[in-house]
C-alpha atoms as a PDB file:
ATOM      1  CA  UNK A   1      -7.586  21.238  27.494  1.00  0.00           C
ATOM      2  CA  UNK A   2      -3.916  21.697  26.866  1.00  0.00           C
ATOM      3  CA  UNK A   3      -3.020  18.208  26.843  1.00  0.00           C
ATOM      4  CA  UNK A   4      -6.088  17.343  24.436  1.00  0.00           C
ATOM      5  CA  UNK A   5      -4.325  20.430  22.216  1.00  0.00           C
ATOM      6  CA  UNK A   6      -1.168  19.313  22.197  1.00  0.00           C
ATOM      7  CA  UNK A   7      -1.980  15.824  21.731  1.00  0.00           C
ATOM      8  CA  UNK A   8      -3.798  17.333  18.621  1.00  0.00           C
ATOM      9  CA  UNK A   9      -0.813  19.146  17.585  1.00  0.00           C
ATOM     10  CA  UNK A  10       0.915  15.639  17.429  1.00  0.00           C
ATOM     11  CA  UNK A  11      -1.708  14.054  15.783  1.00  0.00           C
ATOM     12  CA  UNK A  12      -1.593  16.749  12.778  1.00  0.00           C
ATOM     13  CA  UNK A  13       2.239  16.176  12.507  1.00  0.00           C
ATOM     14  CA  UNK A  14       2.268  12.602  12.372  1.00  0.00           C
ATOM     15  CA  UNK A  15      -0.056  12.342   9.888  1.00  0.00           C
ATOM     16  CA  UNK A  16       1.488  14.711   7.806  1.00  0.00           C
ATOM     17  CA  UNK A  17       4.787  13.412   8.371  1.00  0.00           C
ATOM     18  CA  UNK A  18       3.556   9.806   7.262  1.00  0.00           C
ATOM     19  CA  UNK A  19       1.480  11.452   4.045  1.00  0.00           C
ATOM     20  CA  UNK A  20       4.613  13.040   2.695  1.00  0.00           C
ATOM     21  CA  UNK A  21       6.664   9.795   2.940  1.00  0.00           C
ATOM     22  CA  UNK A  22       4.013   7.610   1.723  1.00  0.00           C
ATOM     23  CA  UNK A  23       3.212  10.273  -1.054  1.00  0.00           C
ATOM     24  CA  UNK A  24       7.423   9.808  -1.687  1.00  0.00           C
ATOM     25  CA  UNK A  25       7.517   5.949  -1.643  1.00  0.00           C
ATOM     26  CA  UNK A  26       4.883   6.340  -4.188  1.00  0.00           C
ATOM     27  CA  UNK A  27       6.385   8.895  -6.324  1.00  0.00           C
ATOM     28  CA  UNK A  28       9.440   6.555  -6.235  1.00  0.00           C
ATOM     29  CA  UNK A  29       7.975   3.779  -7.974  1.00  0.00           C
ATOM     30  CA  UNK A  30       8.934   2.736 -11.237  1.00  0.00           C
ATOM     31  CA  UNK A  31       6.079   3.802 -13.021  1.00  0.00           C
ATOM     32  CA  UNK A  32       4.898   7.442 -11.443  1.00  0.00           C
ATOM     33  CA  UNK A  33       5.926  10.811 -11.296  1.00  0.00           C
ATOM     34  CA  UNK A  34       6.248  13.678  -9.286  1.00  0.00           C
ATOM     35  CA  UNK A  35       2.571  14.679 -10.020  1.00  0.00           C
ATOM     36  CA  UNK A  36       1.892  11.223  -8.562  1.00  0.00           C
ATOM     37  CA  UNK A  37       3.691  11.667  -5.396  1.00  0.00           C
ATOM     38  CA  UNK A  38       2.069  15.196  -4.913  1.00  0.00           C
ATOM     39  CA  UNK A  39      -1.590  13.839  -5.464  1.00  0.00           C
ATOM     40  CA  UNK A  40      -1.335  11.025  -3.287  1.00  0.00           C
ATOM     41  CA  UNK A  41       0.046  13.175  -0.766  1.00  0.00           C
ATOM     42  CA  UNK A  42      -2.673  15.604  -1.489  1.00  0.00           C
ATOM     43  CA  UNK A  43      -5.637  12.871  -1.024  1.00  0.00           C
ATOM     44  CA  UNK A  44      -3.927  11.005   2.025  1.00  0.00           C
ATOM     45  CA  UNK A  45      -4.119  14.491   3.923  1.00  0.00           C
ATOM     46  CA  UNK A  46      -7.175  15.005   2.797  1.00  0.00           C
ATOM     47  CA  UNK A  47      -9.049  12.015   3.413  1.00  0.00           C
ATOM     48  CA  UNK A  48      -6.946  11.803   7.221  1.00  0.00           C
ATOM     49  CA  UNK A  49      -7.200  15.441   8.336  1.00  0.00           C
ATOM     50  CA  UNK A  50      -8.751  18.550   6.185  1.00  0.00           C
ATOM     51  CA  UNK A  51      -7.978  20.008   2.595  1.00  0.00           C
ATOM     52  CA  UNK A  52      -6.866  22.503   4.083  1.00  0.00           C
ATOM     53  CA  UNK A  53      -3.724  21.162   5.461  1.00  0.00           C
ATOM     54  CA  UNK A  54      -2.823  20.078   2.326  1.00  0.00           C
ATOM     55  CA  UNK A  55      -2.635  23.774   0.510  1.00  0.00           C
ATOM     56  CA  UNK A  56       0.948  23.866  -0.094  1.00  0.00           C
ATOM     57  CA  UNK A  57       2.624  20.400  -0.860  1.00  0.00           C
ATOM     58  CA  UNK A  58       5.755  20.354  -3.262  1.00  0.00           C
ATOM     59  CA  UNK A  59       7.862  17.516  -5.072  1.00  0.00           C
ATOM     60  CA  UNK A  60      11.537  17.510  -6.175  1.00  0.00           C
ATOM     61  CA  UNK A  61      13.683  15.335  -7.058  1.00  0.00           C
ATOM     62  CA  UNK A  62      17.268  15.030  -6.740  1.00  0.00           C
ATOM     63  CA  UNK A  63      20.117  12.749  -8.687  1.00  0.00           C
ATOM     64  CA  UNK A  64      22.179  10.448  -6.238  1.00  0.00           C
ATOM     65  CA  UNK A  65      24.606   8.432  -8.162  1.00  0.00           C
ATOM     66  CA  UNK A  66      22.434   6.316 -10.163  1.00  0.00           C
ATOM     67  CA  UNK A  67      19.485   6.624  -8.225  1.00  0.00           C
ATOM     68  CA  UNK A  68      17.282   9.752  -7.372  1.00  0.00           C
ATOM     69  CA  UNK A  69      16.121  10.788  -3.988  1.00  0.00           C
ATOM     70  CA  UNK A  70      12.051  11.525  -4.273  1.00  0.00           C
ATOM     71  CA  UNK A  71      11.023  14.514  -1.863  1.00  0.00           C
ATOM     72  CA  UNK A  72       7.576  15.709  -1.129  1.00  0.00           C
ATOM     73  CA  UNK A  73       7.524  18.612   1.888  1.00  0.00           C
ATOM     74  CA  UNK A  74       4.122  19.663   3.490  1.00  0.00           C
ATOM     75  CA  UNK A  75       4.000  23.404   4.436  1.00  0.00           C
ATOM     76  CA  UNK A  76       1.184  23.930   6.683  1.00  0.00           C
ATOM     77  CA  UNK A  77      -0.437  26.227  10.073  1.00  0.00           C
ATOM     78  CA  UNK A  78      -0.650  23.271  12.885  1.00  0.00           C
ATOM     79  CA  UNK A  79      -3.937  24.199  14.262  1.00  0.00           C
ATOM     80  CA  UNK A  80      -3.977  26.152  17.591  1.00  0.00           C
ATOM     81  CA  UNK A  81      -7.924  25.014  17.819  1.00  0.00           C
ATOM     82  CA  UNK A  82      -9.825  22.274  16.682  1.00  0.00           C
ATOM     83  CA  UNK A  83      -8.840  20.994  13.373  1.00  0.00           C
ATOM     84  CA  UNK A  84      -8.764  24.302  11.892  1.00  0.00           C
ATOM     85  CA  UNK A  85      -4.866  25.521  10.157  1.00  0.00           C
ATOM     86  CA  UNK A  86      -5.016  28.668  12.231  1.00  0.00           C
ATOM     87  CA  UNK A  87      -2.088  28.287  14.424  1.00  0.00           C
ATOM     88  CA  UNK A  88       1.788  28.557  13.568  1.00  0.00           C
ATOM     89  CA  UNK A  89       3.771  27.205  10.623  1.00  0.00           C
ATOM     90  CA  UNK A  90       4.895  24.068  10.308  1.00  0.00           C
ATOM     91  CA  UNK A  91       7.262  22.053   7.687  1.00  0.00           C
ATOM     92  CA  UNK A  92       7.915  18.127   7.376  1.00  0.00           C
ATOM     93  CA  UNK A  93       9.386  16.409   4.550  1.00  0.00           C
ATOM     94  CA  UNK A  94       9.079  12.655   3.465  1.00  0.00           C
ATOM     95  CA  UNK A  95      11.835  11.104   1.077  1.00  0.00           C
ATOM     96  CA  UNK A  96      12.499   7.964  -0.911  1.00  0.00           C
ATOM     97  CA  UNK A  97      14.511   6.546  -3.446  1.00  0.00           C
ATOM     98  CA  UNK A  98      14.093   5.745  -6.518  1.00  0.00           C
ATOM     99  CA  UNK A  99      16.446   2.702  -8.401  1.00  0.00           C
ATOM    100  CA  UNK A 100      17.394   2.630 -11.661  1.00  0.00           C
END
């Protein structure tokens, strides 16, 4: 049972993980904004996992030379049962960059 747990545990953070960057790509394009990137995020964690891993996502952006750097973080419990966010904290961040 420990194994299937922590393989669990993995499975939560990967998928989070790969929302938050895909939620950033997205953000980053030319045409969207940082309610786009959080709503993406939002429904990719959703649709993958359960709403209520995706309670507490947040967007900033910050200026690099003539770019900026997109980045959504995920602030969640990774689930010490099942699927439920009941176990400890956990924080992941995706990031991408947007031109011009």
């Amino acid at each position: 049972m420990t194994l299937v747990q922590l393989a669990l545990v993995l499975h939560v953070r990967n998928t989070l993980i790969d929302a938050a960057s895909n939620g950033a790509h997205y953000g980053a394009l030319a045409n969207r904004s940082a309610a786009d990137a959080q709503s993406r995020t939002r429904t990719l964690i959703t649709e993958s996992l359960h709403g209520g891993f995706a309670r507490d996502i947040a967007v900033s952006t910050t200026p690099v030379g003539d770019s900026q750097l997109v980045t959504v973080s995920v602030s969640t419990r990774v689930p010490l049962i099942g699927l439920l966010p009941n176990g400890w904290d956990l924080h992941v961040e995706g990031e991408a960059v947007r031109y011009g």
